[in-house]
C-alpha atoms as a PDB file:
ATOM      1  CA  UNK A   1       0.000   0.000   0.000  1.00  0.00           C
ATOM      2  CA  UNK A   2       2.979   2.323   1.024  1.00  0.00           C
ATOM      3  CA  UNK A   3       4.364   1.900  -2.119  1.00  0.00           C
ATOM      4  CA  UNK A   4       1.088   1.809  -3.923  1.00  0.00           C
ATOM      5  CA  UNK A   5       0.405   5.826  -2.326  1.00  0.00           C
ATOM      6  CA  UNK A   6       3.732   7.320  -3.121  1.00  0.00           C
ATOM      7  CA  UNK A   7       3.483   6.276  -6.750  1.00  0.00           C
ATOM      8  CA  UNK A   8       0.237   7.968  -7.040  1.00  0.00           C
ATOM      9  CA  UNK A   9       1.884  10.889  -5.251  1.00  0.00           C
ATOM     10  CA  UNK A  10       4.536  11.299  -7.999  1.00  0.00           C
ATOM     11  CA  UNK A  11       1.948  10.855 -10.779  1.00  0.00           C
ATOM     12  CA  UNK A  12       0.232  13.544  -9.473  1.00  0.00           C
ATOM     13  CA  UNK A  13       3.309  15.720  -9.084  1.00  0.00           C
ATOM     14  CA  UNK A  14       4.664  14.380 -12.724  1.00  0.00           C
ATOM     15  CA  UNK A  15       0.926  16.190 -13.844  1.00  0.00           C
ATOM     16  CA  UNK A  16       1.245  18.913 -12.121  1.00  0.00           C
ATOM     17  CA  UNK A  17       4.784  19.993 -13.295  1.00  0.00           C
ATOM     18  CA  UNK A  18       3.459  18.802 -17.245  1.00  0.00           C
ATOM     19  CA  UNK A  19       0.898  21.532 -16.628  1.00  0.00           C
ATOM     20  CA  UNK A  20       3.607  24.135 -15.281  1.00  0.00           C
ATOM     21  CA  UNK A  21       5.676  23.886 -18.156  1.00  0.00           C
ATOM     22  CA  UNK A  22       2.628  23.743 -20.719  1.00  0.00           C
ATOM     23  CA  UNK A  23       1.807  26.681 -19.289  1.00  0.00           C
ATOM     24  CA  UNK A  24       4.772  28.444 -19.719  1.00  0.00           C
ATOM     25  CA  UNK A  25       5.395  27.179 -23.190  1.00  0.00           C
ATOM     26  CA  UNK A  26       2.175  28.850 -24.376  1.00  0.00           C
ATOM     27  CA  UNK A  27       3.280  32.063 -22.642  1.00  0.00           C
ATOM     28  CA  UNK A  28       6.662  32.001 -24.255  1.00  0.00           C
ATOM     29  CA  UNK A  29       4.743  31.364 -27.740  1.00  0.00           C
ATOM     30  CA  UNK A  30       2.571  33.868 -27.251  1.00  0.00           C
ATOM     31  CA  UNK A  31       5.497  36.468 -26.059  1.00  0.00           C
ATOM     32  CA  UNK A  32       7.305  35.272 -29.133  1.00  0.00           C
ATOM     33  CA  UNK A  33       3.964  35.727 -31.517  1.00  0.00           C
ATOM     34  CA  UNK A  34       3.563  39.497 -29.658  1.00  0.00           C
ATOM     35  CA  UNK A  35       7.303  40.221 -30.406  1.00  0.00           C
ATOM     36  CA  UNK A  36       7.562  38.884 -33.713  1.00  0.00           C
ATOM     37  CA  UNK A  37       4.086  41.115 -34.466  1.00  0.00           C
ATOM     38  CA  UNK A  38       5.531  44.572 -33.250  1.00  0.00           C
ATOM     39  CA  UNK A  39       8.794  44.175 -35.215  1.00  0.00           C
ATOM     40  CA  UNK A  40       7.043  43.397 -38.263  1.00  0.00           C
ATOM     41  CA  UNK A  41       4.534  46.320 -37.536  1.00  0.00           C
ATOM     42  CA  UNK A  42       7.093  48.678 -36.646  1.00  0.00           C
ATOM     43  CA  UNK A  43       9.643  48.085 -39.412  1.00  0.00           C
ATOM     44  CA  UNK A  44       8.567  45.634 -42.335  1.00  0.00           C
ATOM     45  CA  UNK A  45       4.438  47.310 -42.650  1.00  0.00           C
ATOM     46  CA  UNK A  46       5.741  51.143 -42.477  1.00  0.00           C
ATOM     47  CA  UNK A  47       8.425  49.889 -45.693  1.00  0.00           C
ATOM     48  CA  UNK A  48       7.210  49.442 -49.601  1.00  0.00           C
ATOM     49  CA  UNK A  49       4.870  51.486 -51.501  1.00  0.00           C
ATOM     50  CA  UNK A  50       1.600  50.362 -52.612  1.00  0.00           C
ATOM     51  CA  UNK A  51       0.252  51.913 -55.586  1.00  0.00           C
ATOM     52  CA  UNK A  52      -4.147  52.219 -55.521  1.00  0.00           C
ATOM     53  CA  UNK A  53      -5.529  53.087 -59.267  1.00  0.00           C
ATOM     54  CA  UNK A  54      -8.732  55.069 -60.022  1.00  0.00           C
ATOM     55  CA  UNK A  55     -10.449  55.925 -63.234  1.00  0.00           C
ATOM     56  CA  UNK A  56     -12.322  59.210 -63.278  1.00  0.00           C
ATOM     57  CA  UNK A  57     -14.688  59.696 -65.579  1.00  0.00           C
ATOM     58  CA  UNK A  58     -16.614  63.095 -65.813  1.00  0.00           C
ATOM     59  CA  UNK A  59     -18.107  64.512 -68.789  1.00  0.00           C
ATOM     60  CA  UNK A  60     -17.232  67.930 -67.951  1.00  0.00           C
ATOM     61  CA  UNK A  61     -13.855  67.202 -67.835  1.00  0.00           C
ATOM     62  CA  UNK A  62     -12.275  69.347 -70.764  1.00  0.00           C
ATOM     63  CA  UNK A  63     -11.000  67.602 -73.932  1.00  0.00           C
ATOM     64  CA  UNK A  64      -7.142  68.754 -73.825  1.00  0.00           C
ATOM     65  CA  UNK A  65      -7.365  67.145 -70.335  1.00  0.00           C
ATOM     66  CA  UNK A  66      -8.871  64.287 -70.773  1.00  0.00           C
ATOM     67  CA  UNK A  67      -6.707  61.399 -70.188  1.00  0.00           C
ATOM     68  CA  UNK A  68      -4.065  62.534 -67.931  1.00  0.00           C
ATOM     69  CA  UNK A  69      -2.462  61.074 -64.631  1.00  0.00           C
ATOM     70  CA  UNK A  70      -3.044  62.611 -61.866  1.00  0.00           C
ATOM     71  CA  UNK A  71      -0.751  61.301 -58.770  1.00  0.00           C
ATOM     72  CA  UNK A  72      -1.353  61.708 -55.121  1.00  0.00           C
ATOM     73  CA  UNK A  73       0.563  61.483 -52.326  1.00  0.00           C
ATOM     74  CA  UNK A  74       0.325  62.606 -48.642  1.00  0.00           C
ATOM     75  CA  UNK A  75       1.415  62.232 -44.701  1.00  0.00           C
ATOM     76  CA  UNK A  76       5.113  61.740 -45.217  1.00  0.00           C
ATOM     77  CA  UNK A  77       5.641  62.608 -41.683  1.00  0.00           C
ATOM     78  CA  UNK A  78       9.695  62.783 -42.203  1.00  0.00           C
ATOM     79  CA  UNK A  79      11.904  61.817 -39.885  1.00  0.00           C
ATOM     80  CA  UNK A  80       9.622  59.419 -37.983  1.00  0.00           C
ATOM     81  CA  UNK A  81       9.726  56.299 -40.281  1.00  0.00           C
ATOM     82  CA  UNK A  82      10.553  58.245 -43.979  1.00  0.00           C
ATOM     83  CA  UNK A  83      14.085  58.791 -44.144  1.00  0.00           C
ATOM     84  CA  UNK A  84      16.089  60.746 -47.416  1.00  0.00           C
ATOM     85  CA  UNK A  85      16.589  56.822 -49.242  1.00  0.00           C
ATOM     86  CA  UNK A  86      13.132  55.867 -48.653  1.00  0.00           C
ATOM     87  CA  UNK A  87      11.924  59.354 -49.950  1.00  0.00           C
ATOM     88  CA  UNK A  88      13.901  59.086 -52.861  1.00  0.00           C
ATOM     89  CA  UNK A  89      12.347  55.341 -53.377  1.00  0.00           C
ATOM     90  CA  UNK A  90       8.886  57.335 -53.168  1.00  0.00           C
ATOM     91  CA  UNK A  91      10.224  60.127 -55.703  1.00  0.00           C
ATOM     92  CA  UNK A  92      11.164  57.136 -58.256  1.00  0.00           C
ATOM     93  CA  UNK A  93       7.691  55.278 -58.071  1.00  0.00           C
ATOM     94  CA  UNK A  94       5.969  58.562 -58.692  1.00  0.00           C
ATOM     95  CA  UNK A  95       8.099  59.259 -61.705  1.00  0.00           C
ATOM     96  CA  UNK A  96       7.492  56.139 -63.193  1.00  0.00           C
ATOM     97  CA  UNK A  97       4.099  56.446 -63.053  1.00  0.00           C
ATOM     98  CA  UNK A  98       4.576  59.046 -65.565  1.00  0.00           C
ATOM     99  CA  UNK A  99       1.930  61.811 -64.025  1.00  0.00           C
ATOM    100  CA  UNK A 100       0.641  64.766 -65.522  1.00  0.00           C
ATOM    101  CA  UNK A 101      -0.123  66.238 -62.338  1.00  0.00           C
ATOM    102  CA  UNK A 102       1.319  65.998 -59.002  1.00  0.00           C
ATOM    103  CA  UNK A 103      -0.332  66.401 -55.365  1.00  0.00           C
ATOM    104  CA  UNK A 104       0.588  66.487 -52.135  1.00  0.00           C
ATOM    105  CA  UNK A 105      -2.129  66.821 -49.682  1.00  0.00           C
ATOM    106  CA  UNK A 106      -0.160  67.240 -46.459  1.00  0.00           C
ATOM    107  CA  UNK A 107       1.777  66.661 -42.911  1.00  0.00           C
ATOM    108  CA  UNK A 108       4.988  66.195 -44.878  1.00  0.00           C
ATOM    109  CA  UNK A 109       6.980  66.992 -41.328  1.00  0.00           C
ATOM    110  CA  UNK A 110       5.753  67.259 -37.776  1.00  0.00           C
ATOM    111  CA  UNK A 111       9.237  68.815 -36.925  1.00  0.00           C
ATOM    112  CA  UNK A 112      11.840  70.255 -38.041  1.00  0.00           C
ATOM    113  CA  UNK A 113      15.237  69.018 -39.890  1.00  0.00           C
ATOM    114  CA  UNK A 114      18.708  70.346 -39.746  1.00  0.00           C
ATOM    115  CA  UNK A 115      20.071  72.303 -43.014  1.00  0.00           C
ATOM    116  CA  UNK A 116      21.218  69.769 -44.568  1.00  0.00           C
ATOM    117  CA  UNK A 117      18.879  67.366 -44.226  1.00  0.00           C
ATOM    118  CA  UNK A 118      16.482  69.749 -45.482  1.00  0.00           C
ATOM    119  CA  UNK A 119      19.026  70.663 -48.490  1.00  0.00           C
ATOM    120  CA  UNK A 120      18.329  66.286 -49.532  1.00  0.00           C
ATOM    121  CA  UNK A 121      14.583  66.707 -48.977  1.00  0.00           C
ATOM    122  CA  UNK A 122      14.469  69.597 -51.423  1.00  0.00           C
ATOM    123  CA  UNK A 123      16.818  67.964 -53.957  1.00  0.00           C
ATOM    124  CA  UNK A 124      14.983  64.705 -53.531  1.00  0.00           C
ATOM    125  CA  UNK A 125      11.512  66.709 -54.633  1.00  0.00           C
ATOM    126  CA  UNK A 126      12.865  68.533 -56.796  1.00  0.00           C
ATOM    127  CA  UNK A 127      13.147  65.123 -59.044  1.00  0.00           C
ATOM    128  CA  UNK A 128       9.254  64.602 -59.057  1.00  0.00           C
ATOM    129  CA  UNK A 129       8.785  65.822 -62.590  1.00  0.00           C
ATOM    130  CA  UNK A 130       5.378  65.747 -63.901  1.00  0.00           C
ATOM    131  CA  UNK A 131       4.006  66.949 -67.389  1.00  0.00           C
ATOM    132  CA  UNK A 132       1.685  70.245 -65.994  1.00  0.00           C
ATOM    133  CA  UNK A 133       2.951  70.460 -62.515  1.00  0.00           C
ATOM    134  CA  UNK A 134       3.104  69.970 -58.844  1.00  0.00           C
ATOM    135  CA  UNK A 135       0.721  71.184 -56.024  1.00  0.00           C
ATOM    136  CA  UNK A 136       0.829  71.072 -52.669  1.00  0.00           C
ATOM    137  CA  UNK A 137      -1.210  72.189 -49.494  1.00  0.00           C
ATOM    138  CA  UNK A 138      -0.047  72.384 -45.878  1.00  0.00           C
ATOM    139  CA  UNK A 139      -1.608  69.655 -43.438  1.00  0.00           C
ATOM    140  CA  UNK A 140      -1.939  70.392 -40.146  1.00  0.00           C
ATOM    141  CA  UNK A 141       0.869  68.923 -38.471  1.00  0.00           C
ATOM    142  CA  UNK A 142       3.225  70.372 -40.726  1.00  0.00           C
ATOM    143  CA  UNK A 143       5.922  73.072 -39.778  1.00  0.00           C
ATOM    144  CA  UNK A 144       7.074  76.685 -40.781  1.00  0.00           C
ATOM    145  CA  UNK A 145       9.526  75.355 -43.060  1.00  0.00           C
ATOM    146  CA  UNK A 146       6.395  73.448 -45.190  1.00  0.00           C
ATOM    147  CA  UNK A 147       6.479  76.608 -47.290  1.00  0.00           C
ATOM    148  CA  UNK A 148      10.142  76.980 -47.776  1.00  0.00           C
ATOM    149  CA  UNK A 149      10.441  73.181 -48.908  1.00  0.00           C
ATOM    150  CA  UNK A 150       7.380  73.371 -51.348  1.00  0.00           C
ATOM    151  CA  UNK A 151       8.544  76.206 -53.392  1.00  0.00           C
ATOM    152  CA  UNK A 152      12.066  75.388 -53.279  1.00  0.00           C
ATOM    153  CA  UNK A 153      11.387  71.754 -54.684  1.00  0.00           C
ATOM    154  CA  UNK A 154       9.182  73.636 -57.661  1.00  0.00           C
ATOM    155  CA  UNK A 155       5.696  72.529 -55.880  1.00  0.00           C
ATOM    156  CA  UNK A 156       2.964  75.988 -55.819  1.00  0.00           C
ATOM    157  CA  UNK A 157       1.292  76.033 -53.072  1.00  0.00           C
ATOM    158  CA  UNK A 158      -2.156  76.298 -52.707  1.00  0.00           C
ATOM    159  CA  UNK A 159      -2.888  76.384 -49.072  1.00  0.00           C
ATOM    160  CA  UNK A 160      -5.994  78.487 -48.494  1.00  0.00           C
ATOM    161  CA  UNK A 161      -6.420  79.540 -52.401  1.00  0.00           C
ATOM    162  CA  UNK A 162      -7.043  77.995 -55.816  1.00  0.00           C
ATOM    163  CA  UNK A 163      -4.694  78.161 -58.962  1.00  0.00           C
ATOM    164  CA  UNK A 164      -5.802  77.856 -62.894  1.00  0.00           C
ATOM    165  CA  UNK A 165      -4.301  74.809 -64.444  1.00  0.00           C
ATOM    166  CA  UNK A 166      -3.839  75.138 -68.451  1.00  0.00           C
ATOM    167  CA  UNK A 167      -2.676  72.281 -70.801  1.00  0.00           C
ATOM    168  CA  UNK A 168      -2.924  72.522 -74.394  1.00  0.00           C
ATOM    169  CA  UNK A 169      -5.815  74.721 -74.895  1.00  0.00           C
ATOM    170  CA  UNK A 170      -7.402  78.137 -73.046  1.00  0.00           C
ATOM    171  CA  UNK A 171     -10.038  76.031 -71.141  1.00  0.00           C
ATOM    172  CA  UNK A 172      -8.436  75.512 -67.806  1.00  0.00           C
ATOM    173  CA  UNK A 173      -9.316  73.262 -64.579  1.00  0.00           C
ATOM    174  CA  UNK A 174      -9.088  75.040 -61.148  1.00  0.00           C
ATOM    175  CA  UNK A 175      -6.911  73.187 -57.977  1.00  0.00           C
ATOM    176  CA  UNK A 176      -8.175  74.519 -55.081  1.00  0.00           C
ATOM    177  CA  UNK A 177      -8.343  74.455 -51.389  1.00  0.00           C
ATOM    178  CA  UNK A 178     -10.608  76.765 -50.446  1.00  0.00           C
ATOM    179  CA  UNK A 179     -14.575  76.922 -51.422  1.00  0.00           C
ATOM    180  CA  UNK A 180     -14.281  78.070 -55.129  1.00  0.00           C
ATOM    181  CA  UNK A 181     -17.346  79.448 -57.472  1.00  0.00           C
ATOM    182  CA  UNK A 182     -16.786  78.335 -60.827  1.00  0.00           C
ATOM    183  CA  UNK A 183     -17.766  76.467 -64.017  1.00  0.00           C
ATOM    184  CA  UNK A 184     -14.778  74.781 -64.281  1.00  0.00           C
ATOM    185  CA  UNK A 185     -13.416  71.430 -63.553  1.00  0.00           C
ATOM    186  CA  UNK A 186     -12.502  71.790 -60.057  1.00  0.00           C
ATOM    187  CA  UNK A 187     -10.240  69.557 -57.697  1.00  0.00           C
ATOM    188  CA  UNK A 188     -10.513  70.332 -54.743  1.00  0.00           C
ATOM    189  CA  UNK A 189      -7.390  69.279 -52.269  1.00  0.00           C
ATOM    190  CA  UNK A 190      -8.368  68.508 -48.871  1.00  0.00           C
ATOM    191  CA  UNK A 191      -5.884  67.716 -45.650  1.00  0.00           C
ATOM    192  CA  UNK A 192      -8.773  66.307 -43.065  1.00  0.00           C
ATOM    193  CA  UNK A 193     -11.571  64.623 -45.131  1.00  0.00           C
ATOM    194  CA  UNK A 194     -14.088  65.143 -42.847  1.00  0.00           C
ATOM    195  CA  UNK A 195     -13.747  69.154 -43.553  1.00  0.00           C
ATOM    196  CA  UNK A 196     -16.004  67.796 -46.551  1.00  0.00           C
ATOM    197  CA  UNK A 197     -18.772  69.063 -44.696  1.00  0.00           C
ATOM    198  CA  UNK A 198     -17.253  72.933 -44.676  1.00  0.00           C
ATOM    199  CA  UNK A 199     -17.415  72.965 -48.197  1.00  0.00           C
ATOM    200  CA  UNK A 200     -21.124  74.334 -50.209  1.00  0.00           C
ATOM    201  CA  UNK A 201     -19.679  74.656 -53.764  1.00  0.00           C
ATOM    202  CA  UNK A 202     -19.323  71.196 -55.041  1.00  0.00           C
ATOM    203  CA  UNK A 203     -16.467  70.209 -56.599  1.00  0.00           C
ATOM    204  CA  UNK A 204     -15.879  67.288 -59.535  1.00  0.00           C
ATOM    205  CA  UNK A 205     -13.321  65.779 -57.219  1.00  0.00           C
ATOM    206  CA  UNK A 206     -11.746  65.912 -54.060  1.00  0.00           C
ATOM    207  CA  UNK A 207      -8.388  64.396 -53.118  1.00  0.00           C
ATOM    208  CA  UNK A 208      -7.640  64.303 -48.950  1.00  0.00           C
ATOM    209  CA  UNK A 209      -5.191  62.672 -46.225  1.00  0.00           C
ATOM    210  CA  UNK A 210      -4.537  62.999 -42.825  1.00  0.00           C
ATOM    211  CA  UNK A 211      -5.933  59.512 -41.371  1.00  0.00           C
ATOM    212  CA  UNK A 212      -3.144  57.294 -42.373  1.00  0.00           C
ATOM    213  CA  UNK A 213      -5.926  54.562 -42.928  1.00  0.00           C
ATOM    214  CA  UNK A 214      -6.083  54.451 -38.886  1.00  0.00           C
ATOM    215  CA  UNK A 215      -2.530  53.137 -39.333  1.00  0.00           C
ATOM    216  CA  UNK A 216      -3.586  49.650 -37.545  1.00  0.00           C
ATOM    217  CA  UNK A 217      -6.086  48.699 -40.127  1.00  0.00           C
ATOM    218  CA  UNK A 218      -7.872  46.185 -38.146  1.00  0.00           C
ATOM    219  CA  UNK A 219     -11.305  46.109 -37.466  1.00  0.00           C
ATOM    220  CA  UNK A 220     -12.764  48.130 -34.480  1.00  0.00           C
ATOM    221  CA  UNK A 221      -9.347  48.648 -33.502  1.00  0.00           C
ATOM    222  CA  UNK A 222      -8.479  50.936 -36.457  1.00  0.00           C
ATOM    223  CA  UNK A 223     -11.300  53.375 -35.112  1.00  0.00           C
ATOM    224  CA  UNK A 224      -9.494  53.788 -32.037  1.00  0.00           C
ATOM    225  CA  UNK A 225      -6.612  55.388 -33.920  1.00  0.00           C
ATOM    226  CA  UNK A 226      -8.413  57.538 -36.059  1.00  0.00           C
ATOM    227  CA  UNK A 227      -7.863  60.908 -35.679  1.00  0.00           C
ATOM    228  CA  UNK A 228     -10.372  63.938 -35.728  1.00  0.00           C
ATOM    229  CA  UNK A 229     -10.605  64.871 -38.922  1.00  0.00           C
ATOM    230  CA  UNK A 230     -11.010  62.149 -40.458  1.00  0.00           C
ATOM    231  CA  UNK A 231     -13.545  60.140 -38.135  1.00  0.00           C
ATOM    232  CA  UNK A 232     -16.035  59.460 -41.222  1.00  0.00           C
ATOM    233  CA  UNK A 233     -14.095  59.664 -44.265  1.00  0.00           C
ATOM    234  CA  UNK A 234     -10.311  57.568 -43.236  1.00  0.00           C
ATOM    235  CA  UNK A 235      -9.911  55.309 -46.390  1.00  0.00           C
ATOM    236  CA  UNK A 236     -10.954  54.918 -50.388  1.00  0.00           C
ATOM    237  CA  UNK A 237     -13.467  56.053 -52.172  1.00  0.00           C
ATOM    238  CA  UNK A 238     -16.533  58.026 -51.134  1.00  0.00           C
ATOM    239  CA  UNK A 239     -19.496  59.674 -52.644  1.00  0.00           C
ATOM    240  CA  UNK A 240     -20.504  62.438 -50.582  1.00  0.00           C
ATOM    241  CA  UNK A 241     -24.002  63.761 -51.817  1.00  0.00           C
ATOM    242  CA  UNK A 242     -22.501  63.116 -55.450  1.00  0.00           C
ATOM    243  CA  UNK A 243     -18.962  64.817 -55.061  1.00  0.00           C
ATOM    244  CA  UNK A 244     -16.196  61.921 -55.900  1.00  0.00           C
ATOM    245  CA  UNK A 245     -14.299  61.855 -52.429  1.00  0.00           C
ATOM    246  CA  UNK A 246     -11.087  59.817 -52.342  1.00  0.00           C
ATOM    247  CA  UNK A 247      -8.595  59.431 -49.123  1.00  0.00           C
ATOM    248  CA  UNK A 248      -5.303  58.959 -49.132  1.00  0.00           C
ATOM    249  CA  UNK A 249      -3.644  56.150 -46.630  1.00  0.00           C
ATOM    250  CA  UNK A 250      -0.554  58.112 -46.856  1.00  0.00           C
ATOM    251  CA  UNK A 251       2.974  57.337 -46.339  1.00  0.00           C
ATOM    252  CA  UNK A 252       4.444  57.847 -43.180  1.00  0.00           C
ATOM    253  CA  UNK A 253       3.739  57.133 -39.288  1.00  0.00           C
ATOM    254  CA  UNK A 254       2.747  59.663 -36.644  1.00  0.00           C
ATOM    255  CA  UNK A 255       4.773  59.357 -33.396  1.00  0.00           C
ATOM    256  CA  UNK A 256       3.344  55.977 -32.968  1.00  0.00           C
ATOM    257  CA  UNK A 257       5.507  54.288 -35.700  1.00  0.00           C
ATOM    258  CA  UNK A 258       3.567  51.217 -36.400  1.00  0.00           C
ATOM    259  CA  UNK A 259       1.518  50.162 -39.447  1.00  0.00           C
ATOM    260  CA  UNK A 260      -0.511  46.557 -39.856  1.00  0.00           C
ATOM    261  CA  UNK A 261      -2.441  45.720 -42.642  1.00  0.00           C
ATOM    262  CA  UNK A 262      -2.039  48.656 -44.263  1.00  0.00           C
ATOM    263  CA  UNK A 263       1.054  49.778 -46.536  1.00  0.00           C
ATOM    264  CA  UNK A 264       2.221  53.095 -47.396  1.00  0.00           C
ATOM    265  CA  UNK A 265       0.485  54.094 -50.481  1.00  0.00           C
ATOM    266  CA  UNK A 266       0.149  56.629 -53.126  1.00  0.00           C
ATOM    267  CA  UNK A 267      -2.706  56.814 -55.995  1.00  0.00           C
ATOM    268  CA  UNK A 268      -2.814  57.255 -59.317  1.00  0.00           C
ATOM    269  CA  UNK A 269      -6.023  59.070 -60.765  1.00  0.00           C
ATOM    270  CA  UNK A 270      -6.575  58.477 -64.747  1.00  0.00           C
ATOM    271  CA  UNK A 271      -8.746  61.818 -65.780  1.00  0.00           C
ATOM    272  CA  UNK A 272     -11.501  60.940 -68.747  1.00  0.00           C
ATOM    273  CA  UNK A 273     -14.542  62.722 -70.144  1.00  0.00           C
ATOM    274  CA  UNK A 274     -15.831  58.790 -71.184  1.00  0.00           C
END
């Protein structure tokens, strides 16, 4: 019997230790799973470009434009995870898109870079080289220097105003970023889609940023990292009472430098009257 007892006494204590070390084995998977999640987060989903592709077809659209590129790009955020090679890797993908027009829709920098850093972001922009021409509006993170960099990298800047675009005839389109009256093919370039609402002139199109797609594209969890602004409209297309809405995913990372299911992006727009 003596003997009988203390072999069920080490069975039990054999079970118990099984458990123990099951345990911990599952913990140390699921610390490894965690780990292996926020490196590829932080530093393999903020890398890459993903190019999105829209056709937009409006009849108003006038002929000498019809058919041109239109590329978008927005929320660099430099400095956080966008450094001068991988800006000059999103320079090169824009070129070879071959765009008539380019856009930048804003945040390019939250702070500020030393002179000669800033000396390689202008030479880096300065590459972009579309048929028309480059535009650009200030987002709201961006700093004093936003203006500086734009014009010195041959962007015009169209914060707060709207600029005539010509291109092979005298019938022009209008970029703008403010409420503009007119009978002419507008774009309209938002930074915060949800400003939408601000707006009473309609517009043929509207091109914004500033949500970063939530940055942790998951669902539910994405809305807890979107950020005002762009609380309705964060991702893709939208029609908003019949005014073509489309928001940028953008490039960079705010201070919180992660990304998951959901690359850095730019978008193409092909212009057509049909």
């Amino acid at each position: 019997m003596d003997i009988k007892l203390e072999e069920v006494k080490e069975d039990v204590q054999e079970k118990k230790e099984f458990k123990w070390k099951k345990f911990f084995t599952i913990i140390l998977i699921i610390v490894f799973l965690i780990s292996l999640s926020i490196i590829y987060c932080r530093f393999k989903a903020t890398s890459g470009l993903k190019v999105y592709e829209y056709k937009i077809t409006d009849s108003t659209l006038p002929d000498s434009f019809h058919g041109i590129k239109v590329v978008q790009f927005s929320d660099v955020y430099f400095g956080n995870t966008v450094n001068i090679d991988y800006l000059n890797d999103i320079v090169s993908n824009i070129n070879n898109l071959k765009p008539d027009i380019v856009v930048f829709t804003g945040d390019f920098a939250s702070r500020e870079v030393d002179e000669d850093t800033r000396n390689k972001i202008i030479e880096s922009l300065k590459v972009i080289n579309p048929v028309i021409g480059k535009y650009a509006i200030k987002g709201d993170s961006d700093t004093e220097s936003f203006d500086s960099i734009m014009s010195s990298s041959g962007f015009t800047n169209i914060t707060g105003s709207s600029v005539e675009v010509f291109y092979k005839s005298n019938t022009p389109i209008i970029l703008s970023n403010i409420d503009a009256s007119s009978d002419l093919f507008n774009i309209l370039l938002l930074h915060e889609p949800d400003s939408i609402a601000d707006y009473e002139n309609k517009s043929n199109l509207v091109l914004a940023g500033h949500s970063l797609n939530g940055q942790i594209n998951l669902p539910f969890i994405k809305r807890l990292f979107l950020k005002n602004g762009s609380k309705k409209y964060y991702s893709g297309y939208y029609d908003v009472d019949g005014t073509p809405l489309y928001v940028s995913g953008g490039i960079g990372t705010t201070d919180f430098k992660y990304r998951l299911f959901n690359k850095p992006s730019i978008t193409l727009y092909r212009l057509t009257k049909y």
